[in-house]
N, C-alpha and C. Protein backbone atom coordinates (compact mmCIF):
# COMPACT_ATOMS: atom_id res chain seq x y z
N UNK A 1 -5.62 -22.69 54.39
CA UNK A 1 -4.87 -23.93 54.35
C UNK A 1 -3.68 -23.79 55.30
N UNK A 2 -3.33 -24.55 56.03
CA UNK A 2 -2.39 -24.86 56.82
C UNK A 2 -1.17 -25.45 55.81
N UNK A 3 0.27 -25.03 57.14
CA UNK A 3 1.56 -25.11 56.68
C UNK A 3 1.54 -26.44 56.00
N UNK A 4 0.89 -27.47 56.91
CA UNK A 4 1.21 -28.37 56.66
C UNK A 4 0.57 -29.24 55.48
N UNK A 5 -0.53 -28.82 55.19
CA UNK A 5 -1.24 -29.46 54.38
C UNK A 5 -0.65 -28.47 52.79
N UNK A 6 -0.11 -27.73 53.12
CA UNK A 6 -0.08 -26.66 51.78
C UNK A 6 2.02 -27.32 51.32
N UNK A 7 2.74 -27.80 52.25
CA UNK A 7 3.83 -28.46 52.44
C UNK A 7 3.53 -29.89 50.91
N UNK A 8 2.21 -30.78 52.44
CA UNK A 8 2.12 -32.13 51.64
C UNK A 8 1.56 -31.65 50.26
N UNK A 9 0.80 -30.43 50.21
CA UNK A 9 0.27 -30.24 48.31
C UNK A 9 1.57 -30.13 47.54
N UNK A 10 2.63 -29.17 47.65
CA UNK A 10 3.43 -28.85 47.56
C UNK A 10 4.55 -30.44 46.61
N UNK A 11 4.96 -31.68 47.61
CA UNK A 11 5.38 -32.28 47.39
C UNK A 11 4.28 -33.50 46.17
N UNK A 12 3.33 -33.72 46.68
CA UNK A 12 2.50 -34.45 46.03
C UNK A 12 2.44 -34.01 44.13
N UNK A 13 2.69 -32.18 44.19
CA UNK A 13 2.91 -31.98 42.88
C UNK A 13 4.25 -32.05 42.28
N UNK A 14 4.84 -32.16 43.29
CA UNK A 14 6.40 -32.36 42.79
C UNK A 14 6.60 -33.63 42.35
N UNK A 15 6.19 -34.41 43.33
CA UNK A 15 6.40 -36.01 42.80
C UNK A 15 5.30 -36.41 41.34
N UNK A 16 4.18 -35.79 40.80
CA UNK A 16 2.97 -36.01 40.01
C UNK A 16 4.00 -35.31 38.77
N UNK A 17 5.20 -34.17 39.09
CA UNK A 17 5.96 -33.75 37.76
C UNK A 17 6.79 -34.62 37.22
N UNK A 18 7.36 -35.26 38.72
CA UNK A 18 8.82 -36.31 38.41
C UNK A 18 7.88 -37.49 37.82
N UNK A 19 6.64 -38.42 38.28
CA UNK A 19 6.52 -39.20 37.33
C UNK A 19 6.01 -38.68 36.23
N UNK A 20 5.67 -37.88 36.29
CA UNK A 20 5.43 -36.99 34.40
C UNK A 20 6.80 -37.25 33.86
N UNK A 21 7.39 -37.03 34.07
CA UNK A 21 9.07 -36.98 33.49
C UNK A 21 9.37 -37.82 33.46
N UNK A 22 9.42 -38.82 34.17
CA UNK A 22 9.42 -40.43 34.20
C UNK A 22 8.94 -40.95 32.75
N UNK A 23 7.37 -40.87 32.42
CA UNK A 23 6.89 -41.43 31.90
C UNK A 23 7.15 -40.93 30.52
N UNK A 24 7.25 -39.03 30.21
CA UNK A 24 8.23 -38.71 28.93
C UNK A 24 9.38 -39.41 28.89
N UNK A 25 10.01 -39.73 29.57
CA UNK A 25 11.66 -40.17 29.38
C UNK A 25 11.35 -41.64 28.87
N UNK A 26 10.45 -42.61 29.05
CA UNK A 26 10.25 -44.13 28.93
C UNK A 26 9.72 -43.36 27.27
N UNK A 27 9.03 -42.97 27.33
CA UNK A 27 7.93 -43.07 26.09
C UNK A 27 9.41 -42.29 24.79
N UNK A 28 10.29 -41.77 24.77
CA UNK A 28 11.08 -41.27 23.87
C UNK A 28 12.48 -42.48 24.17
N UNK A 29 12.51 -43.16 25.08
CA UNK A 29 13.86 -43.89 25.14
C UNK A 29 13.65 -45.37 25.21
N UNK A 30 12.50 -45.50 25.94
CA UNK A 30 11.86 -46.89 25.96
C UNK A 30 12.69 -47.27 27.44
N UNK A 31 12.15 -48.29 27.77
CA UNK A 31 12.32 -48.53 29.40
C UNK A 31 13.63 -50.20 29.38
N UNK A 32 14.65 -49.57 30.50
CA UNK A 32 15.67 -50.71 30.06
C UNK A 32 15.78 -51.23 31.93
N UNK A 33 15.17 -52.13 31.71
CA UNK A 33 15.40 -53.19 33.11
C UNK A 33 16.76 -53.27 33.95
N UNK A 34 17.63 -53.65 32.98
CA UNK A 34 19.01 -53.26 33.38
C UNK A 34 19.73 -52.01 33.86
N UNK A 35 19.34 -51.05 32.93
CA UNK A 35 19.68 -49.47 33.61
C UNK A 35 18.59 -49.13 34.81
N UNK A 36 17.15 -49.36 34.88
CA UNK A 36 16.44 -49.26 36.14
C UNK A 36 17.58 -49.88 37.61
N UNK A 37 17.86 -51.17 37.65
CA UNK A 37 18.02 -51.59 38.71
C UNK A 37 19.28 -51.09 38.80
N UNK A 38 20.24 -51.02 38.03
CA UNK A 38 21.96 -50.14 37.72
C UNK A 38 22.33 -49.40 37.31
N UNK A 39 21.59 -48.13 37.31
CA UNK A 39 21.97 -47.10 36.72
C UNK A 39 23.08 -46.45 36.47
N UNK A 40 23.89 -46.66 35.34
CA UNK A 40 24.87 -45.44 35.47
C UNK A 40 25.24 -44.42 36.01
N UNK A 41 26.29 -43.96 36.29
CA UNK A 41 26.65 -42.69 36.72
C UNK A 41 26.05 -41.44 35.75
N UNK A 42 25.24 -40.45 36.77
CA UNK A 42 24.63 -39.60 35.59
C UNK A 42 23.59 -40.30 35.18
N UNK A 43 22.89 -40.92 35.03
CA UNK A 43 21.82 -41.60 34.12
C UNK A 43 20.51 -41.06 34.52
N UNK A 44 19.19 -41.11 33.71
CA UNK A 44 18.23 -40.13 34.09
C UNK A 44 17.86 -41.17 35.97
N UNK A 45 17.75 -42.58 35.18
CA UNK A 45 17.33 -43.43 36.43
C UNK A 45 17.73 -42.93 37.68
N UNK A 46 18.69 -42.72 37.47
CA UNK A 46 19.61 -42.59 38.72
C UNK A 46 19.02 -41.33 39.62
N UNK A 47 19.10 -40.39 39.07
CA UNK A 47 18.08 -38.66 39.24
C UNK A 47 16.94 -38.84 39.87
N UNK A 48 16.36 -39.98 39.32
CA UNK A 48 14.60 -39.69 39.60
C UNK A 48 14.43 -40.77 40.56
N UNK A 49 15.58 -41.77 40.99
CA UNK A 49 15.47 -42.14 41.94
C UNK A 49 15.63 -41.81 43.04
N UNK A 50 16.68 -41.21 42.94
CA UNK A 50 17.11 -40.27 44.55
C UNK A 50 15.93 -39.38 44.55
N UNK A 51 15.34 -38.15 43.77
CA UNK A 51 14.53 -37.12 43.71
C UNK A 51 13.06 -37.65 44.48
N UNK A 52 12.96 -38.97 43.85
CA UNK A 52 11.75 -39.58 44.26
C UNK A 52 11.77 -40.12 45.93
N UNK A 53 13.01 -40.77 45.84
CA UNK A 53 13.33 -41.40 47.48
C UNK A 53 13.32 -40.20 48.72
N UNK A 54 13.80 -38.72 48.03
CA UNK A 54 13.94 -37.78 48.95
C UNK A 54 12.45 -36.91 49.09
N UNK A 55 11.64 -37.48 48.24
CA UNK A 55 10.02 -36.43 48.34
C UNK A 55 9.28 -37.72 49.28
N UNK A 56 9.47 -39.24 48.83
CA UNK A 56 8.59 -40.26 49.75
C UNK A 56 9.22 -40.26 51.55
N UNK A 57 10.44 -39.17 51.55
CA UNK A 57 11.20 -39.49 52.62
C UNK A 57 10.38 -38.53 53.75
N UNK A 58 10.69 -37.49 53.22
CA UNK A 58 9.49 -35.85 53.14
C UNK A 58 7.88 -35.82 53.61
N UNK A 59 7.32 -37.02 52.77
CA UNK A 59 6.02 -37.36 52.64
C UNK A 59 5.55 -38.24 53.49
N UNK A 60 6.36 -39.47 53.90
CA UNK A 60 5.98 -40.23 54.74
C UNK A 60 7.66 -40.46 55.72
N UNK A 61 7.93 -40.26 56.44
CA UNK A 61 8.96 -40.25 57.10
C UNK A 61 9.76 -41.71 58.01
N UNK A 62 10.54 -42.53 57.60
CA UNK A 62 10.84 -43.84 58.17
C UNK A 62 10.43 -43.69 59.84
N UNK A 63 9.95 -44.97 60.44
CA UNK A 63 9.50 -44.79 61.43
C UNK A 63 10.71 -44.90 62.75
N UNK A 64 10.24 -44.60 63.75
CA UNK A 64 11.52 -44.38 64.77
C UNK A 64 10.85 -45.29 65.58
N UNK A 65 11.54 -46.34 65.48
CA UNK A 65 10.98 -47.87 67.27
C UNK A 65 11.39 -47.04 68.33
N UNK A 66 11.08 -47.03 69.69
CA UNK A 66 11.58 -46.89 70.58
C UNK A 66 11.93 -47.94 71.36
N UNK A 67 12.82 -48.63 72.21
CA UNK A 67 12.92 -49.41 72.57
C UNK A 67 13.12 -49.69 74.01
């Protein structure tokens, strides 16, 4: 297996833990619309959003226009 493909396994299980954790955290707290879109300071939302934004960043990379 190559760097790279053993990299993307790498993240793909990272992100498959965080929505595991995701989906424990809903199923013991129940899911609040309001804290999703505004999360508190500290709040789990808040964590697994950045964690998540920085593995899809990793995984698929914003594109660069040239112009």
């Amino acid at each position: 297996m190559d760097a790279v493909s053993q990299e993307s396994n790498e993240l793909s299980a990272k992100r498959i833990a965080l929505q595991n954790t995701f989906k424990e955290y809903n199923e013991a707290n129940g899911f609040s619309y309001e804290e999703w879109v505004s999360p508190p300071a500290g709040h789990f939302y808040e964590g697994y959003k950045k964690e998540l934004d920085e593995i899809n960043d990793q995984m698929a990379p914003p594109l660069q226009y040239q112009s």
